[in-house]
Structures are given as structure tokens and as C-alpha cells.
Protein backbone atom coordinates (compact mmCIF):
# COMPACT_ATOMS: atom_id res chain seq x y z
CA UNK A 1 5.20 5.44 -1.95
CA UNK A 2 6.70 2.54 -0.20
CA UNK A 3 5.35 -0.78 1.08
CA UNK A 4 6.65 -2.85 3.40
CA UNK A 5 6.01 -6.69 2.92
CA UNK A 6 6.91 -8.98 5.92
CA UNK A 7 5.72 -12.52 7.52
CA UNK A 8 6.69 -15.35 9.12
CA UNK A 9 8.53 -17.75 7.94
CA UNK A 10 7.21 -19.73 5.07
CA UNK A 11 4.31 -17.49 4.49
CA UNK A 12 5.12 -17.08 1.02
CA UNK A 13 5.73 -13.59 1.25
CA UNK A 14 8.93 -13.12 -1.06
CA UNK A 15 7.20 -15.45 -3.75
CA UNK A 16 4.17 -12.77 -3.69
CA UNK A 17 7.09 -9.72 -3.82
CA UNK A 18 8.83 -11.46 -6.50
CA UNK A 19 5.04 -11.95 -8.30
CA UNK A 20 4.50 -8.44 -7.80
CA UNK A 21 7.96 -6.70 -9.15
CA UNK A 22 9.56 -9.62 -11.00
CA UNK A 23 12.59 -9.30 -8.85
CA UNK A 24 13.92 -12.80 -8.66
CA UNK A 25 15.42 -13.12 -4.84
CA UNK A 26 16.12 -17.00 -5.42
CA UNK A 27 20.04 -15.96 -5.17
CA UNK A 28 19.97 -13.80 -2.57
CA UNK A 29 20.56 -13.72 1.03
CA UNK A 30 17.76 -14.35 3.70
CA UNK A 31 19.18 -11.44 5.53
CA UNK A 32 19.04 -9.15 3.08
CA UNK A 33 15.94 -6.87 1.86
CA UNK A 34 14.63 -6.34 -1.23
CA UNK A 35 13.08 -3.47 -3.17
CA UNK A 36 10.73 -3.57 -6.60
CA UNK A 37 8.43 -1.48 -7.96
CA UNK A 38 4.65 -2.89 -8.97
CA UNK A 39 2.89 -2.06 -12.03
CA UNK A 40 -0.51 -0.76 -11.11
CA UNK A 41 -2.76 -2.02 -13.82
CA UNK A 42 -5.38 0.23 -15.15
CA UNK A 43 -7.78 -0.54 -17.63
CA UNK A 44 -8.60 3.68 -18.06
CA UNK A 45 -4.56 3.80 -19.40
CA UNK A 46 -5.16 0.62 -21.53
CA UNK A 47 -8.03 2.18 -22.87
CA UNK A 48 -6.65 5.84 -23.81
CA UNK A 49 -3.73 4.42 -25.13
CA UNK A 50 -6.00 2.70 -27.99
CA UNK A 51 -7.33 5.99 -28.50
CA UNK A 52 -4.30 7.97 -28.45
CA UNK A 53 -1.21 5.98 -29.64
CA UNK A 54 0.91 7.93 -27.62
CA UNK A 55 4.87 6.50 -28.29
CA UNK A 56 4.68 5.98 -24.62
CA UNK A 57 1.60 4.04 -22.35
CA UNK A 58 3.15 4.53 -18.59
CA UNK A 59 1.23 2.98 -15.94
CA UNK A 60 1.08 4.07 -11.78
CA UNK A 61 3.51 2.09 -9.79
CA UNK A 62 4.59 1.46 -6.32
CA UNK A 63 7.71 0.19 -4.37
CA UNK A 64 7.56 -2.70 -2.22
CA UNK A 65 10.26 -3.74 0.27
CA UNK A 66 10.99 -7.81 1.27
CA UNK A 67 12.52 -7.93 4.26
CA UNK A 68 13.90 -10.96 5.70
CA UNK A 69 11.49 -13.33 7.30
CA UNK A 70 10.30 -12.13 10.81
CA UNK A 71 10.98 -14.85 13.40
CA UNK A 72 8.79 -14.24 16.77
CA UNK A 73 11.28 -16.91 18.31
CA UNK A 74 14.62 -14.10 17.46
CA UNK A 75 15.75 -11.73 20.83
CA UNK A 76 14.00 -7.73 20.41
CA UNK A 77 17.83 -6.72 19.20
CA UNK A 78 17.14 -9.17 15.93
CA UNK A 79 13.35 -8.26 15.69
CA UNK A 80 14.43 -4.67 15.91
CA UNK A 81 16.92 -4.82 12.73
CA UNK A 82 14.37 -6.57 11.04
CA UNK A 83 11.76 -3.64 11.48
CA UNK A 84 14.35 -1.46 10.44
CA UNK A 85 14.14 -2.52 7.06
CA UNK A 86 10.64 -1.06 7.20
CA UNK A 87 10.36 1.42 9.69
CA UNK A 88 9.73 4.37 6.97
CA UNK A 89 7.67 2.39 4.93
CA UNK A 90 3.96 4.42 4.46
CA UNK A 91 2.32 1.29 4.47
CA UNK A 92 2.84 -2.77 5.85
CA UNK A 93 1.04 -5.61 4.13
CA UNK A 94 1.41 -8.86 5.92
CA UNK A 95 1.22 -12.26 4.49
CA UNK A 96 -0.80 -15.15 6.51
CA UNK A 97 0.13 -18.55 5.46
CA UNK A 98 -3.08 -20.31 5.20
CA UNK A 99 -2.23 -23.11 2.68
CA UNK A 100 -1.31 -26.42 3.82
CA UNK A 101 1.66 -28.45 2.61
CA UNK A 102 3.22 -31.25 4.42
CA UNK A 103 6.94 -30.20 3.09
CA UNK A 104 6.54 -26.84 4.25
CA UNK A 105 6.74 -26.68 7.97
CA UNK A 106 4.86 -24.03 10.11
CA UNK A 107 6.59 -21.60 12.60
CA UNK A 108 7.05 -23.11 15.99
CA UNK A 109 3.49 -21.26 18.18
CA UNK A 110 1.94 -20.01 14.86
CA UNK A 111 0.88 -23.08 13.35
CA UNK A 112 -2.60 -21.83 12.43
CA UNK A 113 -3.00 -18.34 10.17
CA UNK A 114 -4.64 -16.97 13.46
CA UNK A 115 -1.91 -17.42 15.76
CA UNK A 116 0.24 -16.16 13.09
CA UNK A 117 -1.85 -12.87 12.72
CA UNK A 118 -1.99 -12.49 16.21
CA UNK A 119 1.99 -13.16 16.24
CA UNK A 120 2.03 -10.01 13.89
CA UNK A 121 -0.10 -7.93 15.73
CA UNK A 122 1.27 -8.76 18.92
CA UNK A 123 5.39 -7.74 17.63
CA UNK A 124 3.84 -4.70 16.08
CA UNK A 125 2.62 -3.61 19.44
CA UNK A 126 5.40 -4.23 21.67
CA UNK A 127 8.05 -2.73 18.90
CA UNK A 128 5.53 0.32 19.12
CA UNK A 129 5.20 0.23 22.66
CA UNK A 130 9.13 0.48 23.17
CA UNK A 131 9.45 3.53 20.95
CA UNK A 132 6.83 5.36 22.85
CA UNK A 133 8.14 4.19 26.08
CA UNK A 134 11.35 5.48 25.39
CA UNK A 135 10.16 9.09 23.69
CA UNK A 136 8.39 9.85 27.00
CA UNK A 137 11.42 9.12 29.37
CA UNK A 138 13.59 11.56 26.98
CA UNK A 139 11.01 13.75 27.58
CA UNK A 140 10.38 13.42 30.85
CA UNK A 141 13.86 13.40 31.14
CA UNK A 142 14.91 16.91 29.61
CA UNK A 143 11.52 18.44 31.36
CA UNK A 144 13.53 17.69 35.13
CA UNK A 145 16.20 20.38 32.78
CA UNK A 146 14.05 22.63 31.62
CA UNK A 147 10.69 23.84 30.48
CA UNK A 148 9.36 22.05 27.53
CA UNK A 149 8.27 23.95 24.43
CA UNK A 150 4.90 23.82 23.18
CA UNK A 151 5.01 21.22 20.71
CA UNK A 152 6.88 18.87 23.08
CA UNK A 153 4.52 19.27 25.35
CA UNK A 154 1.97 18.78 23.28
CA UNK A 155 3.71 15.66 22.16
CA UNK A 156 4.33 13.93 25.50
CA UNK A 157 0.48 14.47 26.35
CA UNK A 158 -0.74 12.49 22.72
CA UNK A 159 2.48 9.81 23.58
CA UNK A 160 0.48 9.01 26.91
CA UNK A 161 -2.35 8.74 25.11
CA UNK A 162 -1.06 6.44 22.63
CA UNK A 163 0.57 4.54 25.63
CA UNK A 164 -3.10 3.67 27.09
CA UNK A 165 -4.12 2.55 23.66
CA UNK A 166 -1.30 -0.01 22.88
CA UNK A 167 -1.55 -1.19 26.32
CA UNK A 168 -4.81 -1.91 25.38
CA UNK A 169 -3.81 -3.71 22.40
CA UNK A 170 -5.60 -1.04 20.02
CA UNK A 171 -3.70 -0.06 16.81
CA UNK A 172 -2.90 4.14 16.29
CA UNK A 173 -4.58 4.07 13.22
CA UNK A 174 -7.58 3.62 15.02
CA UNK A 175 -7.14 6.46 17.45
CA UNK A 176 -8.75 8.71 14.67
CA UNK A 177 -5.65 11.62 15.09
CA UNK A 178 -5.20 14.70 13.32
CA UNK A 179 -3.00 14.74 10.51
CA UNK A 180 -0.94 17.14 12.20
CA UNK A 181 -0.69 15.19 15.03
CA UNK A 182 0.27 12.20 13.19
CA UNK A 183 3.17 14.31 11.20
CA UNK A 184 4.50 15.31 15.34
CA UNK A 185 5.01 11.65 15.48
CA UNK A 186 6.35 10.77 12.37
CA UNK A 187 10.09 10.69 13.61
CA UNK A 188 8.99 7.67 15.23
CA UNK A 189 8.01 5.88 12.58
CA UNK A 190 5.28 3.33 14.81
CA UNK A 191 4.03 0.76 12.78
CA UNK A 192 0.48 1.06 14.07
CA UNK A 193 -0.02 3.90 12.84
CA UNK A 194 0.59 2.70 9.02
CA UNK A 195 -2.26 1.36 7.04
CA UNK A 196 -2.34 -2.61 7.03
CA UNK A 197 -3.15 -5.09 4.29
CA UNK A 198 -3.42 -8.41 5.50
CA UNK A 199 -3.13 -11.29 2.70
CA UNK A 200 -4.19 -14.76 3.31
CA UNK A 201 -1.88 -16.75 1.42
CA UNK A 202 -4.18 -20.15 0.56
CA UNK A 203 -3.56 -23.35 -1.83
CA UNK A 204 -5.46 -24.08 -4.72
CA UNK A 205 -8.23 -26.02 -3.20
CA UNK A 206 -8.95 -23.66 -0.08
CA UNK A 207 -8.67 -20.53 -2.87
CA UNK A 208 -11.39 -22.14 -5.21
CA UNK A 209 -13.55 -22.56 -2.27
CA UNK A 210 -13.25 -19.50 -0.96
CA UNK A 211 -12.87 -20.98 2.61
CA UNK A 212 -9.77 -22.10 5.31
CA UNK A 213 -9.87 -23.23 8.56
CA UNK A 214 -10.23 -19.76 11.02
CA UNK A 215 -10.88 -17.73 7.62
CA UNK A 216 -13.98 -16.23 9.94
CA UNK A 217 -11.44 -15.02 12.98
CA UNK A 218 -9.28 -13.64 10.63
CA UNK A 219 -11.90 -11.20 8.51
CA UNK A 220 -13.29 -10.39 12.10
CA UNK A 221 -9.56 -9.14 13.47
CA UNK A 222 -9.59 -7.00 10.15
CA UNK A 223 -12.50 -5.57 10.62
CA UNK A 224 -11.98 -4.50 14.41
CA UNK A 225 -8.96 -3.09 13.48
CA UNK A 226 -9.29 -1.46 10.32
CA UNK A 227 -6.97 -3.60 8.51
CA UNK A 228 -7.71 -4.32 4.63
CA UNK A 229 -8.09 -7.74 3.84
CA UNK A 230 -7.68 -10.32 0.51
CA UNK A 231 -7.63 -13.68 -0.17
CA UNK A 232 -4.35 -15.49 -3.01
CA UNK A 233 -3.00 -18.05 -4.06
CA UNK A 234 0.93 -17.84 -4.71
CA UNK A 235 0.91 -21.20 -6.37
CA UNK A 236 -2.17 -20.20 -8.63
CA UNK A 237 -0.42 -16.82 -9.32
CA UNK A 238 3.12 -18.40 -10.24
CA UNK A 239 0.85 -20.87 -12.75
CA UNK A 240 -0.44 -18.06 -14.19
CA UNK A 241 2.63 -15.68 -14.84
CA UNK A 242 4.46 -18.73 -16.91
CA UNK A 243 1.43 -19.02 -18.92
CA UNK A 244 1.36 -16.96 -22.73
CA UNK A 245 -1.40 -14.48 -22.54
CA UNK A 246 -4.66 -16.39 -24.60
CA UNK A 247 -3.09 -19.36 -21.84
CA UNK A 248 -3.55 -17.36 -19.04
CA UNK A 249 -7.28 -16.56 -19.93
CA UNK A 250 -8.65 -19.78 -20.48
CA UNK A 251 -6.81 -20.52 -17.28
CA UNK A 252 -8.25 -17.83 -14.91
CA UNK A 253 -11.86 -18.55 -16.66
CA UNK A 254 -11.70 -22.00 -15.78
CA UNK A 255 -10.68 -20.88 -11.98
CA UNK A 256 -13.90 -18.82 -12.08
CA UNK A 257 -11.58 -15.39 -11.97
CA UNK A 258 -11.59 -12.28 -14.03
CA UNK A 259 -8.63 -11.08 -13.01
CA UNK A 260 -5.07 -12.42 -11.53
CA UNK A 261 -4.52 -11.71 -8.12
CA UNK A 262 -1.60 -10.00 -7.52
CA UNK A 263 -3.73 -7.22 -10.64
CA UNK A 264 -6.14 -7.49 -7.48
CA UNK A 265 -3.47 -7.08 -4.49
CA UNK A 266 -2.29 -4.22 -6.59
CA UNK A 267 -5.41 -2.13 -6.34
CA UNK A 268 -6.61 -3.26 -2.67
CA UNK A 269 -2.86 -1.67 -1.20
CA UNK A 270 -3.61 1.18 -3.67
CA UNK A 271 -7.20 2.31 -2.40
CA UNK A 272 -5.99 1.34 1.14
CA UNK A 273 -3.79 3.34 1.54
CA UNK A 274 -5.75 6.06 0.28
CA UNK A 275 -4.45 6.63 -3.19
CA UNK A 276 -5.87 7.21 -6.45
CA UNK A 277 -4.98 8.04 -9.72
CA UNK A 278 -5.38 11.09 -12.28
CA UNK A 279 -4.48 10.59 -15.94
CA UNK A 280 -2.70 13.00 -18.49
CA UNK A 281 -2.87 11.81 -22.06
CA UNK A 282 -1.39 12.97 -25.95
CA UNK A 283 0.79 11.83 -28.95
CA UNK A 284 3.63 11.74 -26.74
CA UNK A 285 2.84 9.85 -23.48
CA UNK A 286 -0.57 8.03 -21.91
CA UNK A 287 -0.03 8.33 -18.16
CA UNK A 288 -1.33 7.37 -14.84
CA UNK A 289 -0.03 9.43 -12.00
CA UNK A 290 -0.34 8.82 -8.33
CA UNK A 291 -1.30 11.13 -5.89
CA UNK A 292 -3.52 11.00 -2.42
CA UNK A 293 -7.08 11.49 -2.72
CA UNK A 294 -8.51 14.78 -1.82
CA UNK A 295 -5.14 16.34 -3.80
CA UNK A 296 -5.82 20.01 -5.57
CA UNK A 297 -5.18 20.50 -8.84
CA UNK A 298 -2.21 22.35 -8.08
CA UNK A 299 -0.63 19.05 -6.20
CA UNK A 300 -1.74 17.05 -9.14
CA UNK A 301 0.53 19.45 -10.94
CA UNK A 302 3.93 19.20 -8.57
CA UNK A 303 3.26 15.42 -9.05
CA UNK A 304 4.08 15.87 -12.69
CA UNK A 305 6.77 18.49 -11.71
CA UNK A 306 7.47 21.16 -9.47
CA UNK A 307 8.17 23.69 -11.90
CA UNK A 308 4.31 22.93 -13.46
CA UNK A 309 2.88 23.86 -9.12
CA UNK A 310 5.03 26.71 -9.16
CA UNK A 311 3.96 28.21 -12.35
CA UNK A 312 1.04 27.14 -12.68
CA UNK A 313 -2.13 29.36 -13.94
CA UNK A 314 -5.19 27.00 -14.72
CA UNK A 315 -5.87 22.85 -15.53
CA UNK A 316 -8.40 21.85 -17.81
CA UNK A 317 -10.03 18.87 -16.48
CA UNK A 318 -12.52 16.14 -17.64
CA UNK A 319 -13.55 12.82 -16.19
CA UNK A 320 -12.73 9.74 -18.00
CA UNK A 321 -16.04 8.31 -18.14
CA UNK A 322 -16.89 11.71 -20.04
CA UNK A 323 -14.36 11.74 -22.22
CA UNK A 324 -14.72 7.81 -22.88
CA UNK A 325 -18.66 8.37 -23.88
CA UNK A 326 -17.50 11.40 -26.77
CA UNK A 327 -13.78 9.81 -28.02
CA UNK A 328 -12.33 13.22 -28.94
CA UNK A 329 -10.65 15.99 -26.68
CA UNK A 330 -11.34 18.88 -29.58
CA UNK A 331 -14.92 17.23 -29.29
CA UNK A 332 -15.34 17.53 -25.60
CA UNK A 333 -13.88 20.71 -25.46
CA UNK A 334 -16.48 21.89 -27.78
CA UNK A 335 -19.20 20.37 -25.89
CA UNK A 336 -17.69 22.68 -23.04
CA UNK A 337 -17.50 19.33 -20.85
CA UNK A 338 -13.51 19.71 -20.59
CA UNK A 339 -13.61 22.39 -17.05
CA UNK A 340 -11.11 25.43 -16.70
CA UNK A 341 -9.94 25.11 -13.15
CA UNK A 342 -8.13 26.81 -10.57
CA UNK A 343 -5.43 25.59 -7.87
CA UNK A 344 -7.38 24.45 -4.88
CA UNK A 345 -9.64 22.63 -7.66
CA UNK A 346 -9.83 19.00 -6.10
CA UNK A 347 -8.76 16.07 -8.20
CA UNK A 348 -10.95 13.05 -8.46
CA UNK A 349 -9.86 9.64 -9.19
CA UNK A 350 -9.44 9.22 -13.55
CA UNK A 351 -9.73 13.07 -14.16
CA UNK A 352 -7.65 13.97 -17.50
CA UNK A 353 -5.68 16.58 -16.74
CA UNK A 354 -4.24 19.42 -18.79
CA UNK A 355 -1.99 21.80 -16.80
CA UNK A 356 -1.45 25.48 -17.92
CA UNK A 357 1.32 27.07 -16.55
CA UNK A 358 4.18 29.75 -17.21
CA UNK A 359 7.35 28.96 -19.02
């Protein structure tokens, strides 16, 4: 599971991608991307992992891409390259600059975090808009040849309707689509069709308020559209991740905060995107895995590995709240609270799972 960070310039994007995988681009080239993976911090796997003492505590994770900052100023050929860094991303989350330094200039027509939103949404449309343009003129193009096949129709009838809806400025994720339909598409990789985090990027002051100016027209945009939404600070977060542990409490109690924000970032782009975790657990290895919600207990399985979903017979199952309120597996099995499942058992979000399968 990939994400796709991106902004304009100055945002602060790279210093929240660098918060989130510790990959330090300071050396790097601007025209370069970057890729790190994101510890998904779970109190359940902190908490099983006392219990346990496995030799091994592995926590979910997910890959996030920088990509150079997006200039709304650059030609559609330079835009282009830059989405291409991104274009197979499963999910975007944009950074809004919101906090205000004198040193830091804003882009040129974007000096406010609404006009830089709407600079977002606006290239995300028109770089959708092109694809689909072009898709229907191939097709339209090969129909003057011959007949089209049934999927192709099928495909240049939902491209017309996703035509009228970006004309009319509404995102495909909106457009309510069948998964089926959405996996006809996905060779066009549109951008509005991704799930979208939006993350106001504030300064100390406007983060401990819990205000900045157009705050209000920004949570409304989100909501029309669907996007997901969260307030930082990059500066608060970079104070925090030099400070030693027993530091970095006192710190975040004194800001008022239970947890840091990028732990919070984290889990907003996880549920987003609708994700979730299940848990395996023993001497050997405490474990978080990732897998969509709504995944059977036979997916839960090829998550771990295929071999498991192709051989596999039953999965014992118990939630972690249960197993949390007894402290023993042999214990809860006795209690006959761990269940004996079958494959199309659905997986909920911090089920312990056991697989049985074949050798």
C-alpha cells in the first residue's frame, strides 16, 4: 500500500515524509522522489507484546512517496512528470501550508491555504480530465475500425460519464462506482478516484488554538468532497522527535496532546483509506498485519502467505478486547471464546488470528 505525498511549494510536505519514515532528503535532489515506509503505531501490538515476549514485536506499515514539489506555474508536460511519480499510488495526501513565516515565501496565486487547496483540486481535475479525454478518442477512434467488445463499450459509456462529472468539478470518488467498474479504469490511474487526506500544515500558535485564517472553507471543501481531513504542526513534530522519550511526554502534556501527530496522521491515512488491521501473536513474533476491511479469513491468510490461502482448512479467531479481559490463549480457548472459522469468515479490525492449514 502506497501513498503519494505532494504540495506546493513550501508546504512542508517532505519535512512531514521525512517525520513519517525517517528518510532524511536534506541531500537530495528537488527533482527526485522519495520512498519510506511508516510505522503504524498500535497500542493492541504494544500491549500483546508485554504479554507474550515474542523475540520479535512487528508493527503494520505503509509506503509513502515524496515527489518533487508541484508548481501550478510549470507547463502540463512538467506537471505531467510530476504526477507520474504518483500515478499508481492507492492513495494521495496533500499538504496545505497554513503556518505563517515571513522567511518562507508563499507560491505566486496560492498565498492563502484555500487557494492552495483549490490549486490542488483544480490540477487534479484537469490531469484527470486529459486522461479521460484522450481514452474516449482511442476509443472512438478504433470503433470508426471496428465493433467494440463488450467491456470497451461498457467502458466508453462510464468514461462519458466521468467526463460530465469532472466537468463539473466533482471528484470520481464521489460518483459512488462499482468496484468492478473502478478496476475497468484502473489502467488509467485518475487521481480522483484515489482516497484524499488533506493535512493542514499550521505553526505552533495557530496549532494550539486550534484555528487559521479560512480553517472553516477548508473543513467545508473536505466534507463536500469526501476528502479526510487533520490538523499538524511540522515544527511541533520535529521538536518532538529530538526529544528522549520521558522529554517528549512532559512536552506533548504541556501542548495539551496525548499523542504526536504524525502517530495521528498515521492512523487517519490508515482508516481512510479503508484499512484495518488483524493481529497474530506467540513466542516467536507479535504482529500487526494489514489488510482491507471486509477481508475473509482466507485473505487474512494470503496476507501472511499464499501458501497459508491455498492450504488453508480453518482459523481460530478471538477479538482482542476478549482476549485482553482473560490474559491467556489456553484460558480463552477453554472458555470456548477463541471461534473455529471457515474461509469466507470475515475479519474484523484486532481479531487474533490462528491459521490452520496443510503442510
Amino acid at each position: 500500500m502506497e501513498i503519494g505525498i505532494f504540495g506546493l511549494p513550501l508546504s512542508g510536505k517532505t519535512t512531514i515524509f521525512s517525520l513519517l519514515t525517517g528518510v532524511d532528503t536534506s541531500g537530495s535532489h528537488r527533482t527526485e522522489s522519495h520512498t519510506g515506509v511508516a510505522k503504524i503505531y498500535d497500542e493492541r501490538v504494544a500491549k500483546l507484546s508485554e504479554i507474550f515476549k515474542p523475540k520479535k514485536t512487528t508493527y503494520a506499515t505503509l509506503s509513502f512517496i515524496d515527489i518533487p514539489s508541484f508548481d501550478p506555474s510549470a507547463n502540463r508536460k512538467e506537471k505531467n512528470r510530476i504526477f507520474q511519480f504518483i500515478q499508481n499510488a492507492d492513495a494521495l495526501l496533500a499538504v496545505v501550508r497554513t503556518f505563517r513565516d515571513p522567511t518562507v515565501p508563499w507560491p505566486v496565486g496560492a498565498e492563502t491555504p484555500k487557494q492552495q487547496l483549490d490549486a490542488i483540486i483544480t490540477e487534479l481535475l484537469l490531469r484527470d480530465m486529459e486522461v479521460v479525454e484522450n481514452k474516449i478518442e482511442r476509443l472512438n477512434e478504433s470503433l470508426k475500425k471496428k465493433k467494440l467488445t463488450k467491456e470497451e463499450e461498457k467502458e466508453l459509456e462510464v468514461l462519458g460519464e466521468i467526463k460530465n462529472a469532472l466537468e463539473e468539478e466533482k471528484f470520481v470518488s464521489q460518483l459512488g462506482l462499482e468496484a468492478d467498474i473502478l478496476k475497468l479504469l484502473g489502467s488509467l490511474s485518475l487521481f480522483t478516484a484515489k482516497p484524499l487526506i488533506i493535512v493542514a500544515n499550521t505553526d505552533d500558535e495557530q496549532f494550539t488554538e486550534g484555528n487559521y485564517d479560512g480553517k472553516e472553507d477548508i473543513k467545508a471543501t473536505c466534507e463536500e468532497n469526501g476528502f479526510a481531513y487533520m490538523e499538524l504542526s511540522g515544527k511541533i513534530e520535529m521538536e518532538i522527535n529530538e526529544l528522549e522519550d520521558e522529554e517528549k511526554e512532559a512536552f506533548m502534556e504541556e501542548l495539551g496532546i496525548k499523542e504526536s501527530g504524525i502517530q495521528r496522521l498515521s492512523r487517519v491515512v490508515y482508516e481512510h483509506i479503508g484499512l484495518m488491521s488483524f493481529l497474530t501473536v506467540g513466542e516467536d513474533e507479535v504482529r500487526a498485519w494489514t489488510i482491507k476491511k471486509g477481508s475473509t479469513a482466507r485473505e487474512a491468510a494470503g496476507k501472511i502467505h499464499t501458501d497459508l490461502a491455498k492450504n488453508f482448512i480453518r482459523a481460530e479467531v478471538i477479538p482482542y478486547q476478549t482476549f485482553i479481559e482473560i490474559g491467556d490463549m489456553h484460558e480463552a480457548k477453554n472458555k470456548g471464546l477463541v471461534k473455529l472459522v471457515g474461509r469466507d469468515e470475515i475479519i474484523h479490525d484486532g481479531d487474533i488470528v490462528h491459521i490452520r492449514a496443510n503442510a
